[in-house]
Protein backbone atom coordinates (compact mmCIF):
# COMPACT_ATOMS: atom_id res chain seq x y z
CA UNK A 1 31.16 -17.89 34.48
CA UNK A 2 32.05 -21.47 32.91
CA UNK A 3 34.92 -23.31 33.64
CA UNK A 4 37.14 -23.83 30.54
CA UNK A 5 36.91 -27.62 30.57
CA UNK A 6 41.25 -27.73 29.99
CA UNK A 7 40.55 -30.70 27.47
CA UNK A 8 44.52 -32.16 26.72
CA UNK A 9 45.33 -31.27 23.24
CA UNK A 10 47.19 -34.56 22.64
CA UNK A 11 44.74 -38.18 22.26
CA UNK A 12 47.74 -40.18 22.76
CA UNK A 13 51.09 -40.68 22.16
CA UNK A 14 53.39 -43.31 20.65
CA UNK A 15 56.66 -42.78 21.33
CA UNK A 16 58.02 -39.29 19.73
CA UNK A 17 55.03 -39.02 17.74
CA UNK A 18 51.91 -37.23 19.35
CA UNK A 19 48.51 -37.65 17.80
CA UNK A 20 46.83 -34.17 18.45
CA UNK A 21 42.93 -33.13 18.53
CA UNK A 22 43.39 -30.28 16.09
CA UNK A 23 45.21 -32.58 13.61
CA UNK A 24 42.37 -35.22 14.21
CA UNK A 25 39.76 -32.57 13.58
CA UNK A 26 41.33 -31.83 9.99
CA UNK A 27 41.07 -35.47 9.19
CA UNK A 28 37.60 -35.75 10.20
CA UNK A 29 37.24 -32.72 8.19
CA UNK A 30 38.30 -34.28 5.04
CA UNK A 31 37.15 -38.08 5.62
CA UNK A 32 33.53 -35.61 5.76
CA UNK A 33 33.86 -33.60 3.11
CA UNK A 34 34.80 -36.88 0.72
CA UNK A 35 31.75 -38.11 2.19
CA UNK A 36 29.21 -35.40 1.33
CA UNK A 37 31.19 -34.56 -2.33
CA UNK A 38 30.34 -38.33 -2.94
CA UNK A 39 26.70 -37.92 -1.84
CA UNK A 40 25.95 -34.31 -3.43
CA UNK A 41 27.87 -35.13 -6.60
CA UNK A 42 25.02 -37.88 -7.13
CA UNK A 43 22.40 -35.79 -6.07
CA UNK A 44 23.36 -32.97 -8.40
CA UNK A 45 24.08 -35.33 -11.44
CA UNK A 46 27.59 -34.42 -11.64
CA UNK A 47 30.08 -36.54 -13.45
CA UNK A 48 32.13 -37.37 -10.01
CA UNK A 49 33.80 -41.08 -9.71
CA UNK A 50 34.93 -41.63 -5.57
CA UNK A 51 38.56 -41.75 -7.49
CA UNK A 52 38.11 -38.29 -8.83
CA UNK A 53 36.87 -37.13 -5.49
CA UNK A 54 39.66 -38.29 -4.02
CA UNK A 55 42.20 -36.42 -6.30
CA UNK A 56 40.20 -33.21 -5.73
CA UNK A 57 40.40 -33.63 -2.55
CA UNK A 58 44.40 -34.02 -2.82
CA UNK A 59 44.90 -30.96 -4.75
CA UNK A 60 42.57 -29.14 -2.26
CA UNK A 61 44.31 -30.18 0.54
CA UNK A 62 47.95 -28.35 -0.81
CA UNK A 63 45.80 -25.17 -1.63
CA UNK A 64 44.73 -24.93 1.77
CA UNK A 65 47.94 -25.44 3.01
CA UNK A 66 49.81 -23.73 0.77
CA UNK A 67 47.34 -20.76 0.51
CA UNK A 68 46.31 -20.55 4.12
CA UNK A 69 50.35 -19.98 5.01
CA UNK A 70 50.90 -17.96 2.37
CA UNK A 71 48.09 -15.83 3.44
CA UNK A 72 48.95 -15.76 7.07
CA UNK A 73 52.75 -14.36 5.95
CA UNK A 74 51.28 -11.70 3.62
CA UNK A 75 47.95 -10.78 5.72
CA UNK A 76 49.08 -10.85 9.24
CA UNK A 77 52.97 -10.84 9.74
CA UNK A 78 54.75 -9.56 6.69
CA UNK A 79 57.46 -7.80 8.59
CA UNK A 80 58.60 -10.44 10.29
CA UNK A 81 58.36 -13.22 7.16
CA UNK A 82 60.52 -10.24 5.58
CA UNK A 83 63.28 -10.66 7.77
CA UNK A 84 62.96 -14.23 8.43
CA UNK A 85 61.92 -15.43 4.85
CA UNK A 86 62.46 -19.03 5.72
CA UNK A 87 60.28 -18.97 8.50
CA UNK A 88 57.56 -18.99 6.21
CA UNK A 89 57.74 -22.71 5.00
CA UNK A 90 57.83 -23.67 9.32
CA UNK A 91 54.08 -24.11 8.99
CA UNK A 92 54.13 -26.88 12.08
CA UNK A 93 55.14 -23.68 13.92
CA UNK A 94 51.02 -22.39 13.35
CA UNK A 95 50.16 -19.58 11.64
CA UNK A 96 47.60 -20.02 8.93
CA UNK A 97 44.92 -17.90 7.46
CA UNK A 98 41.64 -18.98 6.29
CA UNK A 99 40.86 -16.50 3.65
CA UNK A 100 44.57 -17.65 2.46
CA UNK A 101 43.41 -20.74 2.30
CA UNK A 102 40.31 -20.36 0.39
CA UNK A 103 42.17 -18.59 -2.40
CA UNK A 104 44.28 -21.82 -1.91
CA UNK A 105 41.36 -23.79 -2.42
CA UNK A 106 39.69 -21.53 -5.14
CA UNK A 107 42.95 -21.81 -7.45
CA UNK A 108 43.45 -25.76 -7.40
CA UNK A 109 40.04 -26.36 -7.25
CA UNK A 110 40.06 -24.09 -11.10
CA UNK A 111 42.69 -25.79 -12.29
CA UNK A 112 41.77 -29.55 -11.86
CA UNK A 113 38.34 -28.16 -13.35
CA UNK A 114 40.08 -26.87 -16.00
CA UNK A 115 42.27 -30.60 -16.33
CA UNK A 116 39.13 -32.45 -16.09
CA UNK A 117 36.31 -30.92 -17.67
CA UNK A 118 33.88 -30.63 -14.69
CA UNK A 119 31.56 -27.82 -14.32
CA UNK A 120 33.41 -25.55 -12.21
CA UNK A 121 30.35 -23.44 -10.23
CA UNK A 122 28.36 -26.80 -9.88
CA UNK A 123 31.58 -28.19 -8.10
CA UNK A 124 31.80 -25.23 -6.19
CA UNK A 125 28.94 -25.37 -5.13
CA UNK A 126 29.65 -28.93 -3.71
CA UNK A 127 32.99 -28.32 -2.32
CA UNK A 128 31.50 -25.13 -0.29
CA UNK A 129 29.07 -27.06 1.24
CA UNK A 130 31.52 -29.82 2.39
CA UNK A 131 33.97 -27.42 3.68
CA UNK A 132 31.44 -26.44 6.31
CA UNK A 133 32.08 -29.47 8.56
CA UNK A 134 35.54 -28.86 8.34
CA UNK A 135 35.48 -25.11 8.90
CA UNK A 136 33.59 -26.31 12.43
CA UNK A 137 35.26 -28.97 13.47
CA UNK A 138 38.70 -26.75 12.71
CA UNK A 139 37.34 -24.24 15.14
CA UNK A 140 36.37 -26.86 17.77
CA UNK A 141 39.91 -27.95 17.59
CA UNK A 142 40.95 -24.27 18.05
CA UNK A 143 38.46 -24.46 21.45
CA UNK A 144 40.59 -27.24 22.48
CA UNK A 145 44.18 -25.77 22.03
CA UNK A 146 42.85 -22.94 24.05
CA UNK A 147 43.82 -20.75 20.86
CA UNK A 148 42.13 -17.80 19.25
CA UNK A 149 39.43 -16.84 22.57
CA UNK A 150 37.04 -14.02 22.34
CA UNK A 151 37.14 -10.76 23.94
CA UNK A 152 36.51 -10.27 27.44
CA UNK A 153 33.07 -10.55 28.53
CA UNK A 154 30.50 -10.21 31.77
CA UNK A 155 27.83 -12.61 30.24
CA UNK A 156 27.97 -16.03 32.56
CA UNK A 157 28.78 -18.57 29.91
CA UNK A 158 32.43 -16.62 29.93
CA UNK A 159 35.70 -18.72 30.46
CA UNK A 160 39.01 -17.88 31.82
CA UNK A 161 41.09 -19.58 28.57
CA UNK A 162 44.51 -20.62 29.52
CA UNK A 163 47.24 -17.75 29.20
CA UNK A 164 44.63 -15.26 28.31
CA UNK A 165 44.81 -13.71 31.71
CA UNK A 166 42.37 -13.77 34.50
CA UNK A 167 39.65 -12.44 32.96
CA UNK A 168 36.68 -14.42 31.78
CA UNK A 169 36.26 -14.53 27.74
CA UNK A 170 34.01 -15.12 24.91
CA UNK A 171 34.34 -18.80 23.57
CA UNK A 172 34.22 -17.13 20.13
CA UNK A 173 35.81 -20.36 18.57
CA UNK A 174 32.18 -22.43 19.59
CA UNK A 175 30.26 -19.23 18.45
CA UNK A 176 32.18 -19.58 15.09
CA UNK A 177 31.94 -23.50 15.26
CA UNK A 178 28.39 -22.74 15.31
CA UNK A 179 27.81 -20.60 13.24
CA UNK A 180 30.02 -21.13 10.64
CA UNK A 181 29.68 -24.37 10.62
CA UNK A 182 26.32 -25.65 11.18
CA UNK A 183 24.29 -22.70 10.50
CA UNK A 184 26.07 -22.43 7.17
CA UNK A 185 25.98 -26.09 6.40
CA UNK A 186 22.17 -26.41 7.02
CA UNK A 187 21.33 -23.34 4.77
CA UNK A 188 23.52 -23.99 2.03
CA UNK A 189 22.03 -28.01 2.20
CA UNK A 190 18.56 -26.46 1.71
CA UNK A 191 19.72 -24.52 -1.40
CA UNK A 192 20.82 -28.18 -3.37
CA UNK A 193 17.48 -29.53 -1.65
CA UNK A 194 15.70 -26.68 -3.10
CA UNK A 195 17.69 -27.16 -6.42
CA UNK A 196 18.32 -23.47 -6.97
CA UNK A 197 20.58 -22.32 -9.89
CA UNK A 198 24.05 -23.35 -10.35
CA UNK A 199 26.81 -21.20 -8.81
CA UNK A 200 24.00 -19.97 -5.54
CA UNK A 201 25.24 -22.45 -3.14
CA UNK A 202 28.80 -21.12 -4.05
CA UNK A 203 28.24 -17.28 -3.44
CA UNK A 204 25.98 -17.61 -0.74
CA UNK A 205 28.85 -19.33 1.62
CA UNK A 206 30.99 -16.41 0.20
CA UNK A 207 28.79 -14.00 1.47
CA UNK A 208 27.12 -16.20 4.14
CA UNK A 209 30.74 -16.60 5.47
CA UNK A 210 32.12 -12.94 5.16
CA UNK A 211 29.14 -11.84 7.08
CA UNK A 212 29.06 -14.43 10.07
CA UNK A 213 33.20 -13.66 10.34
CA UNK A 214 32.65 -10.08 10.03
CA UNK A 215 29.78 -10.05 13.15
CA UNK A 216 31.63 -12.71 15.09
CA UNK A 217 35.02 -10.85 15.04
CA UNK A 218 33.02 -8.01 17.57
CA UNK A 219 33.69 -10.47 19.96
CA UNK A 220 37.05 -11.96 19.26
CA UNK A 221 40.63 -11.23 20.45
CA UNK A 222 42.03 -9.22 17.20
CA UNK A 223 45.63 -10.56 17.00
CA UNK A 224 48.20 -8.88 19.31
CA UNK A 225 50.72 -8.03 16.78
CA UNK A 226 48.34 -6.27 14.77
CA UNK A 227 45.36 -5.01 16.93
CA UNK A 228 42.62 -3.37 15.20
CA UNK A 229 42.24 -0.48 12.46
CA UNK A 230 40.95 2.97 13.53
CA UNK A 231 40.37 0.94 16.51
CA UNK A 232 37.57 -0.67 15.73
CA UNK A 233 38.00 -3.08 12.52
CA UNK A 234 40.19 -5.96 12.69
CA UNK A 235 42.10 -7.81 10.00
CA UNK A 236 39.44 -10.42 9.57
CA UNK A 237 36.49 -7.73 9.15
CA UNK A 238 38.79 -6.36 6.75
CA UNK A 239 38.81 -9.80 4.97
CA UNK A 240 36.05 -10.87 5.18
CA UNK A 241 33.85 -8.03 3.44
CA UNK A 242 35.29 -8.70 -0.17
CA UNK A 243 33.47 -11.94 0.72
CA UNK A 244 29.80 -10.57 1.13
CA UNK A 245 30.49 -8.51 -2.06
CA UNK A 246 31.58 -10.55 -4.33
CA UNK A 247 29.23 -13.19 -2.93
CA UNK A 248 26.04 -11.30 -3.30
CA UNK A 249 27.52 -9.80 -6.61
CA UNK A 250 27.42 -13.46 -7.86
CA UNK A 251 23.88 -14.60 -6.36
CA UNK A 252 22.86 -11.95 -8.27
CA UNK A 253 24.35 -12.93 -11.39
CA UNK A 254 23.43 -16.61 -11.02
CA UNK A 255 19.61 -15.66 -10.66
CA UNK A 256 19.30 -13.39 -13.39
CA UNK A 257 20.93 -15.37 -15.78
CA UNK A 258 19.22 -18.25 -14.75
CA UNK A 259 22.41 -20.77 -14.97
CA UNK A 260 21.41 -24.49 -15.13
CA UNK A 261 20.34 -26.65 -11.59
């Protein structure tokens, strides 16, 4: 068994306000993803100005928000955001959902395509790739806050997590970290190095995604409130397989009509 290393989730503070891992991890997530939208945007030959990237960015930023809390009230605690409806906007209480906040991120992304005129599955396939970095340093941040452990487990890298009872756990938020993050990022890097067709890069982190979550939820605490369906598939199984299917749908799609590099 490893000991849980009990990391404090605050850097420092100043006063009444409290600079906080997690939050740090979002902003390295974004200052990143700027970063590689900038660099794949040139590699790609899309029509991308650092000023434009930067107003994408804005308008993906309140998707994620906006749809990651909307999603966690509809997907994982409706009854209670149904008698406490203005609970819902308390989102520095936690609570947020990432397939929420993909459909977040789906919708603005759409529309400031729509505003600006930029290929919409070639920017996908951009903004996909950047989200990677985010999507593991968000879960490394999770790891931190001692938030969202795995199941309980005999293998010897197990840790007891703070308030998860005594019990030694999977650290399912460095499997997803990982997996999701720097598996994903690496294959869906080779697919612009390999200059495959427009809109691949896209559906294979749909699918890529839905797949990883789907395997790496076997080992993670389903959520308490809801436990798991026919007691064996939780909530994120159950969101994550639209993923793989409409992700390979559209890889297959993309190939056969042979869309544009």
């Amino acid at each position: 068994m490893l000991s849980y290393p009990h990391i404090d989730p605050v850097i420092f503070r100043l006063g009444p306000f409290a600079v906080r891992w997690y939050g740090m991890m979002y902003l390295l997530g974004f200052l990143a993803a700027y970063l590689i939208i900038n660099y794949l945007a040139r590699y790609r030959r899309l029509d991308l100005s650092s000023e434009k990237v930067a107003d994408l960015l804005f308008y993906c930023v309140i998707g994620v928000i906006a749809g990651g809390r909307l999603g966690y009230v509809l997907f994982y605690d409706p009854g209670f955001y149904l008698q406490h409806p203005l609970q819902a906007f308390a989102v520095w209480q936690g609570g947020m959902s990432f397939h929420g906040g993909l459909l977040g991120v789906i919708v603005a992304a759409l529309w400031w395509c729509r505003r600006t005129g930029i290929d919409s599955l070639l920017l996908g396939d951009i903004l996909v790739t950047a989200a990677t970095i985010g999507l593991g340093l968000g879960r490394i941040g999770n790891f931190i806050n001692g938030e969202l452990w795995g199941r309980v487990t005999t293998l010897p890298w197990g840790m007891v997590f703070p308030g998860a009872g005594p019990l030694p756990r999977h650290p399912s938020q460095l499997y997803e970290a990982f997996f999701e993050g720097i598996v994903l990022f690496l294959l869906l890097w080779l697919l612009h190095v390999r200059q495959v067709a427009k809109g691949v890069p896209l559906f294979t982190f749909l699918a890529g995604y839905g797949a990883l979550r789907f395997m790496l939820e076997l080992v993670r605490e389903p959520d308490a409130h809801i436990g798991l369906f026919w007691s064996s598939v939780s909530m994120g199984q159950m969101l994550s397989l639209p993923m793989v299917m409409v992700g390979l749908a559209g890889i297959l799609y993309c190939r056969r009509r042979g869309l544009g590099r």
